[in-house]
N, C-alpha and C. Protein backbone atom coordinates (compact mmCIF):
# COMPACT_ATOMS: atom_id res chain seq x y z
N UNK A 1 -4.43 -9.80 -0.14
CA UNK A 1 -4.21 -10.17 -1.51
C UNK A 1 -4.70 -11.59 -1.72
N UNK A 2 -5.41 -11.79 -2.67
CA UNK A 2 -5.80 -13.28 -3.03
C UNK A 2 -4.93 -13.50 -4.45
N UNK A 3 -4.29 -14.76 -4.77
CA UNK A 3 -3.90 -15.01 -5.81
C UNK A 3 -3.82 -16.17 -6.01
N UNK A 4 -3.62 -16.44 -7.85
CA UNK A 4 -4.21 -18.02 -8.26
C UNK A 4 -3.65 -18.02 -9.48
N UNK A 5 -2.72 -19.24 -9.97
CA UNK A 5 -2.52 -19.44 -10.83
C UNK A 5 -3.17 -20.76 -11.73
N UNK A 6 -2.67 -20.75 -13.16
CA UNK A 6 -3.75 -22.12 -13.26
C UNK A 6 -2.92 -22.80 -14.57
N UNK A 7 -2.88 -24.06 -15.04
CA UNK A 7 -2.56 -24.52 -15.99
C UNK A 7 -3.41 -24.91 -16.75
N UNK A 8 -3.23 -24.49 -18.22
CA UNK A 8 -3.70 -24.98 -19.01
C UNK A 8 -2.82 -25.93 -20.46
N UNK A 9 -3.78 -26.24 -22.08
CA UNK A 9 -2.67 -26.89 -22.17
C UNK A 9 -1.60 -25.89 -23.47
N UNK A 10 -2.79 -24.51 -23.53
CA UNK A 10 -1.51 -23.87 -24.08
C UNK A 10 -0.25 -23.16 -23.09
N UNK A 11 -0.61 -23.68 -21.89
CA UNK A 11 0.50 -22.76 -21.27
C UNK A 11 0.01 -22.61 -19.51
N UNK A 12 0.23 -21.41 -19.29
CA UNK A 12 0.34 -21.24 -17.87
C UNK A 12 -0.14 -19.66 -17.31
N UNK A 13 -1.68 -19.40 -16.61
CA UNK A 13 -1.74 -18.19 -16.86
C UNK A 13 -1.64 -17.67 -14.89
N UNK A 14 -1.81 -16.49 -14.38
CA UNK A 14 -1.43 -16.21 -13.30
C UNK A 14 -2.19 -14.64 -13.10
N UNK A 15 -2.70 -14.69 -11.51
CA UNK A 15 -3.29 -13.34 -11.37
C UNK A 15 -3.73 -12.88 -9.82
N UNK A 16 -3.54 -11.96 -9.83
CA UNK A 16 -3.88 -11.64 -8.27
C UNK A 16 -4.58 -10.04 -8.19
N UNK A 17 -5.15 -10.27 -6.77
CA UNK A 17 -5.90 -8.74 -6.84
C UNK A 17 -5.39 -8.34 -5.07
N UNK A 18 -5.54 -7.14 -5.22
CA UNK A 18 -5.29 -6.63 -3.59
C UNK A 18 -6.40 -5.70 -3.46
N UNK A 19 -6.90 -5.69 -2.13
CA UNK A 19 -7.76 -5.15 -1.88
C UNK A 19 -7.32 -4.40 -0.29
N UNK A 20 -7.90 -3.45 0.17
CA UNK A 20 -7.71 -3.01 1.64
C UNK A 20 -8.48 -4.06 2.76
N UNK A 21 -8.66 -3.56 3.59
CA UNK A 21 -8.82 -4.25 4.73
C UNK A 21 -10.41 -4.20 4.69
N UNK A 22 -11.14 -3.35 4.53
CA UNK A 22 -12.66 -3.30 4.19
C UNK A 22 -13.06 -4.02 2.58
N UNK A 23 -12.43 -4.60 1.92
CA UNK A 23 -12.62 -5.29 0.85
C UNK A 23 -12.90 -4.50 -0.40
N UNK A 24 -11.96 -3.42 -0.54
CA UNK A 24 -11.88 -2.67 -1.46
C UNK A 24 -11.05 -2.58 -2.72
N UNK A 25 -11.06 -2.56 -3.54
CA UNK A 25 -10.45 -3.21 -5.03
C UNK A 25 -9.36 -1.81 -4.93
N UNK A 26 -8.08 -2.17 -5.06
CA UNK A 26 -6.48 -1.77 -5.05
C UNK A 26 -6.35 -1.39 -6.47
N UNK A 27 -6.01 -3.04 -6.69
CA UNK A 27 -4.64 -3.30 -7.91
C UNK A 27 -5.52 -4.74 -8.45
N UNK A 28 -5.02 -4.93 -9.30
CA UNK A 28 -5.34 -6.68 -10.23
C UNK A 28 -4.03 -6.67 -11.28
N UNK A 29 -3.56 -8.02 -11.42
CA UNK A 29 -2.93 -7.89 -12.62
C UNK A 29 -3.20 -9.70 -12.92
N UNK A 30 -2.81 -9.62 -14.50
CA UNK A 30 -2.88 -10.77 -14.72
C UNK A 30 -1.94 -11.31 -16.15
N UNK A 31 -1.28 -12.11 -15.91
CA UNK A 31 -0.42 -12.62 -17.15
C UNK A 31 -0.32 -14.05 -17.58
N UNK A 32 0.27 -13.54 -18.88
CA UNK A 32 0.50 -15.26 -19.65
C UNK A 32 1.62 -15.88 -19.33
N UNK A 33 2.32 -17.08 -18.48
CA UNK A 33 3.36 -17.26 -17.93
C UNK A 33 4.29 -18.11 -19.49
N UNK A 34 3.48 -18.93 -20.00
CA UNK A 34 3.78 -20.06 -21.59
C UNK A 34 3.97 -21.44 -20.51
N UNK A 35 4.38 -21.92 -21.39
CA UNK A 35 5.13 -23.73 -20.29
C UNK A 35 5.73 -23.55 -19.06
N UNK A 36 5.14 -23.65 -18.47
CA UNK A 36 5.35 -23.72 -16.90
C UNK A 36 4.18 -24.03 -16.33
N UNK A 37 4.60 -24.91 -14.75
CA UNK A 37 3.77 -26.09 -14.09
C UNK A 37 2.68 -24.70 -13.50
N UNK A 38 1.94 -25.23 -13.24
CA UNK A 38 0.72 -24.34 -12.63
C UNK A 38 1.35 -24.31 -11.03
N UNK A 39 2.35 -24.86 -10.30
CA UNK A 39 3.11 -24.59 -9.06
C UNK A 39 3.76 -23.18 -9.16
N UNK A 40 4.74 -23.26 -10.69
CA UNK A 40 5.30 -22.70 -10.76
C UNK A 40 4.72 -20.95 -11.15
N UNK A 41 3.49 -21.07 -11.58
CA UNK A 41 2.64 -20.08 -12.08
C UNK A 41 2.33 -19.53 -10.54
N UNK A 42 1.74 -20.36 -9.94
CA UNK A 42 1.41 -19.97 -8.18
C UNK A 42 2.75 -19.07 -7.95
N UNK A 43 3.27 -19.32 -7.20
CA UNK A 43 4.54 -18.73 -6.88
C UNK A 43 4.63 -17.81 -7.82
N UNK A 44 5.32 -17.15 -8.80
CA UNK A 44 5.74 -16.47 -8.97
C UNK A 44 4.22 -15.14 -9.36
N UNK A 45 3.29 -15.79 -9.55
CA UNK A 45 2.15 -14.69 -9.05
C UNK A 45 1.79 -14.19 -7.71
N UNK A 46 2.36 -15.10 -6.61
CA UNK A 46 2.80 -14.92 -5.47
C UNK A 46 3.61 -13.84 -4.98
N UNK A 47 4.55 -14.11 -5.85
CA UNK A 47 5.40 -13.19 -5.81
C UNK A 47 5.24 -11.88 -6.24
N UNK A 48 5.11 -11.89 -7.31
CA UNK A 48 4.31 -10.28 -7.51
C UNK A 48 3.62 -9.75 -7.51
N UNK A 49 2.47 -10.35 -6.44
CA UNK A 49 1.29 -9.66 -5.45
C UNK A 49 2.00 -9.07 -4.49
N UNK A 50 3.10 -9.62 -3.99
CA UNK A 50 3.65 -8.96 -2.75
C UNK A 50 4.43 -7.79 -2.83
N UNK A 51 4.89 -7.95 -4.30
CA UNK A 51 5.43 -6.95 -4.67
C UNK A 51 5.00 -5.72 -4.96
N UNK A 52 3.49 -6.12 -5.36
CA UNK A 52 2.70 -4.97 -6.15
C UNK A 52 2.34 -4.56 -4.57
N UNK A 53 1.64 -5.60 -4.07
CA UNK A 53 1.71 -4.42 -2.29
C UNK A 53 2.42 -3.74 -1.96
N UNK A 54 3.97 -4.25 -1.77
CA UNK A 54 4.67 -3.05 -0.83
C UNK A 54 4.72 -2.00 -2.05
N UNK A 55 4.85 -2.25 -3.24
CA UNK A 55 5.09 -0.92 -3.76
C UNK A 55 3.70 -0.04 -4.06
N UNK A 56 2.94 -0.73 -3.51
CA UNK A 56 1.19 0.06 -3.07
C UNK A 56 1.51 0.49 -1.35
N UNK A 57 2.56 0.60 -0.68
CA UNK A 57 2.82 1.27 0.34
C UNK A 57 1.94 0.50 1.34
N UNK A 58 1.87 -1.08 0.96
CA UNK A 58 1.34 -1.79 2.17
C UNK A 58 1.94 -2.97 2.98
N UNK A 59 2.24 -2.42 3.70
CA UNK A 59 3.29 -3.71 4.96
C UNK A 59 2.57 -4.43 5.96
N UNK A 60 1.64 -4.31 5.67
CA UNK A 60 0.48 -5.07 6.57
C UNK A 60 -0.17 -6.01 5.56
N UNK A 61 -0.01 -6.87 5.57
CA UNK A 61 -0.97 -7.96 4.47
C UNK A 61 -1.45 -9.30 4.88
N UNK A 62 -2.73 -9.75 4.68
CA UNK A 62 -2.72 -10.89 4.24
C UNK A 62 -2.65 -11.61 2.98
N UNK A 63 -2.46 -12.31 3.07
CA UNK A 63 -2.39 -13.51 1.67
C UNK A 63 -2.79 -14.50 1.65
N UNK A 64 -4.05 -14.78 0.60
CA UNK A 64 -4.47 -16.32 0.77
C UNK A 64 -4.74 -16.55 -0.72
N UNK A 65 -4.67 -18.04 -1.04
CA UNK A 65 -4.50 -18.37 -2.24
C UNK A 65 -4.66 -20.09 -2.07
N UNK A 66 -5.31 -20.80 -2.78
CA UNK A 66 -5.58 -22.03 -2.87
C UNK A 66 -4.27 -23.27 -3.24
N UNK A 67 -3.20 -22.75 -3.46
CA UNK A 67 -1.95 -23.59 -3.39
C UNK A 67 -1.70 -24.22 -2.06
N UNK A 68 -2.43 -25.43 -1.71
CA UNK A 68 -1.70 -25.85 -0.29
C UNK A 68 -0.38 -25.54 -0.27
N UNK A 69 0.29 -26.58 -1.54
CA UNK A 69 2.05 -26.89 -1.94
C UNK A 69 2.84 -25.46 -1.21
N UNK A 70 2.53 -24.61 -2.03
CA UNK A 70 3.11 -23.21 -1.78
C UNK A 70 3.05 -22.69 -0.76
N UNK A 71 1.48 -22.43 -0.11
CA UNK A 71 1.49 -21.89 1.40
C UNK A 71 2.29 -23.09 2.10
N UNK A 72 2.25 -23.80 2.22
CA UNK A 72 2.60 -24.78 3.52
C UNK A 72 4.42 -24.64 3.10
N UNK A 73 4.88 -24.57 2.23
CA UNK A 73 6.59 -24.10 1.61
C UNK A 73 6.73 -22.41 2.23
N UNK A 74 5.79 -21.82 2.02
CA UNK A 74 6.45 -20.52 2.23
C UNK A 74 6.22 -20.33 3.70
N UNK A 75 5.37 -20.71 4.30
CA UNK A 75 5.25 -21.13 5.74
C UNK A 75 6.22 -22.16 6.87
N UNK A 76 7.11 -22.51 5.81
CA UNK A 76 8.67 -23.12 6.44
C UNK A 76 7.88 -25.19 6.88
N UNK A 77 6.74 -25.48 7.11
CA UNK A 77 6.23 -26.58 6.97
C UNK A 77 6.30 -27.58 6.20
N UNK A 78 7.08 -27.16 4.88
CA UNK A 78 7.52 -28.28 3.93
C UNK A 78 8.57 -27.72 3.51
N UNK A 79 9.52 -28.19 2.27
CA UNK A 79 10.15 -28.59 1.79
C UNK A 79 9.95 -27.60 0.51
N UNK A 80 10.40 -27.11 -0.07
CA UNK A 80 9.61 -26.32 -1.17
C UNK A 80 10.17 -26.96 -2.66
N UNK A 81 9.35 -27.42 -3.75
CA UNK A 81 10.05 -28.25 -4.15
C UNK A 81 10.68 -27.56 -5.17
N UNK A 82 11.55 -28.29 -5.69
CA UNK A 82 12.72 -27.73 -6.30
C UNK A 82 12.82 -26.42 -7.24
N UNK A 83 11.60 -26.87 -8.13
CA UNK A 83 11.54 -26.15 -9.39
C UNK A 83 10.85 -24.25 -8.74
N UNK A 84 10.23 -24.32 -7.05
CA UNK A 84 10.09 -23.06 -6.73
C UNK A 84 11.05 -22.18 -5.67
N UNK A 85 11.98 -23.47 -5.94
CA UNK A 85 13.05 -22.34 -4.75
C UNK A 85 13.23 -21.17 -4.71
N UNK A 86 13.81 -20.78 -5.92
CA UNK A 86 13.72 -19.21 -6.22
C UNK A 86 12.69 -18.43 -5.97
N UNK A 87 12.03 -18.52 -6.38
CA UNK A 87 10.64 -17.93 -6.25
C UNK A 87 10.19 -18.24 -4.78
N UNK A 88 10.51 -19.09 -4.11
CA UNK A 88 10.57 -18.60 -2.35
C UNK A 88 11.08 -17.75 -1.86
N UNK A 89 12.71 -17.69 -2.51
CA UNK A 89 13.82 -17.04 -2.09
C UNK A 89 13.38 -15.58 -1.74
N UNK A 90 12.32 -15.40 -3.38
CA UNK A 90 12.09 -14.03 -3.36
C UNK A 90 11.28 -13.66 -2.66
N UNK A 91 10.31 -14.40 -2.35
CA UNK A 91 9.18 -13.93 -1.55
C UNK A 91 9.73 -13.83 -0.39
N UNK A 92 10.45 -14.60 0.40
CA UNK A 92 10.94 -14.08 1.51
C UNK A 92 11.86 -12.71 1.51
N UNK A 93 12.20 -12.69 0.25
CA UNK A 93 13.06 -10.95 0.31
C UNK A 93 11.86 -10.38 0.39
N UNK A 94 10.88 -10.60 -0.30
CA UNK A 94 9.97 -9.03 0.01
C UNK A 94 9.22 -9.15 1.27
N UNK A 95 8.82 -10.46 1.91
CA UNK A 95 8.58 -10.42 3.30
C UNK A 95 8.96 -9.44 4.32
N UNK A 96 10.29 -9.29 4.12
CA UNK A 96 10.97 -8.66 5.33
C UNK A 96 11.28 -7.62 4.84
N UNK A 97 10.33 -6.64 3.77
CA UNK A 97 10.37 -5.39 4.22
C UNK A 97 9.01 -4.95 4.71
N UNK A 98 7.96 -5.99 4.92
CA UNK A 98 6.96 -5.95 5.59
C UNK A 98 6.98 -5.85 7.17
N UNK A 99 6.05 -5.37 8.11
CA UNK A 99 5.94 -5.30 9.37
C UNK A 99 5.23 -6.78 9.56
N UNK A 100 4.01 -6.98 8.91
CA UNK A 100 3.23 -7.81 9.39
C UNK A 100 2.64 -8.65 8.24
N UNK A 101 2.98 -9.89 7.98
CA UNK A 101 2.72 -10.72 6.63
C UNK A 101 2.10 -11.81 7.14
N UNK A 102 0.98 -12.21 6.57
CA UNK A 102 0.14 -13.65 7.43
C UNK A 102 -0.32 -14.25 6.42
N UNK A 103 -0.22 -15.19 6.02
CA UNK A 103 0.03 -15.97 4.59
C UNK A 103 -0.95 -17.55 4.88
N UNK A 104 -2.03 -17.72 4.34
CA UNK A 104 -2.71 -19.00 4.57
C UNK A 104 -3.43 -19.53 3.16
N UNK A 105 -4.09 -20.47 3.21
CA UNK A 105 -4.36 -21.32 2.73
C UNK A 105 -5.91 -21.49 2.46
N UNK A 106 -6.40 -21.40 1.75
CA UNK A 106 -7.97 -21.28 1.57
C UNK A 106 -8.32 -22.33 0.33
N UNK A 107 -9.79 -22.67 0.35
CA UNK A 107 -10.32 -23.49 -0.56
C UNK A 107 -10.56 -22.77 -1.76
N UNK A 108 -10.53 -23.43 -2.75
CA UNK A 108 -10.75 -22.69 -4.17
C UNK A 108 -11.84 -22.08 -4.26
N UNK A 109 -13.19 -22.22 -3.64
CA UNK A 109 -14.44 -21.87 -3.62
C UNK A 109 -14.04 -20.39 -2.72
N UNK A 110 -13.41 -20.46 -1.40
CA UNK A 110 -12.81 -18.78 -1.26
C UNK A 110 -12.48 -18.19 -1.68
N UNK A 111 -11.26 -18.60 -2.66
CA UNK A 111 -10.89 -17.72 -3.15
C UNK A 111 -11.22 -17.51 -4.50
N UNK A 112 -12.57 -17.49 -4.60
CA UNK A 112 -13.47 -17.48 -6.00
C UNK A 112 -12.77 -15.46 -7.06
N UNK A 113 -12.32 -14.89 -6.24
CA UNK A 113 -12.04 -13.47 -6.43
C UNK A 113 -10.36 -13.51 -7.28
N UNK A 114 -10.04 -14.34 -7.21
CA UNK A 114 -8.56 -14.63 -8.42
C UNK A 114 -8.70 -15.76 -9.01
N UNK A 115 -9.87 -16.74 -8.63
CA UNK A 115 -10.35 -18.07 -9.55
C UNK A 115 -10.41 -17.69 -10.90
């Protein structure tokens, strides 16, 4: 799954795509979040990429997405800051109905496919 949220100054928009393991187009979704930080847009599009996986019957995933902040928080390496606790909380609930979750960090130019 690649996902990316972004701020702008009417608001806050968010989107992710999943693909299989041979780079094959799944699922996409994409929404209008309104006022909220583009952290906060990350995460919770975060969040419901993972969601839209397992309920696409996939427990094997990667995840990469250009939020250092977020990967390096949901990766237990920082501190997650305040305003995304929740939205950690959750991602770690849907973590663990996964077998195998590997979650990193890529340059915006990678992840040109939810840019």
């Amino acid at each position: 799954m690649n996902f990316d949220g972004s701020k702008i100054s009417q608001g806050a928009a968010r989107d992710f795509i999943l693909h299989n393991w041979e780079g094959r187009f799944i699922q996409a979704a994409t929404f209008y979040l309104g006022a909220v930080s583009g952290l906060v847009a990350e995460a919770t599009i975060m969040r419901n990429g993972i969601k839209a996986a397992i309920q696409a019957c996939f427990t094997n995933s990667h995840i990469e997405g250009d939020s250092k902040i977020l990967v390096q928080a949901v990766q237990g390496h920082i501190q997650a800051p305040w305003d995304i606790q929740i939205l950690i909380k959750d991602i770690y609930t849907y973590i663990q109905l996964c077998n195998n979750v590997y979650i990193t960090h890529i340059f915006r130019e990678g992840n040109y496919t939810a840019d």
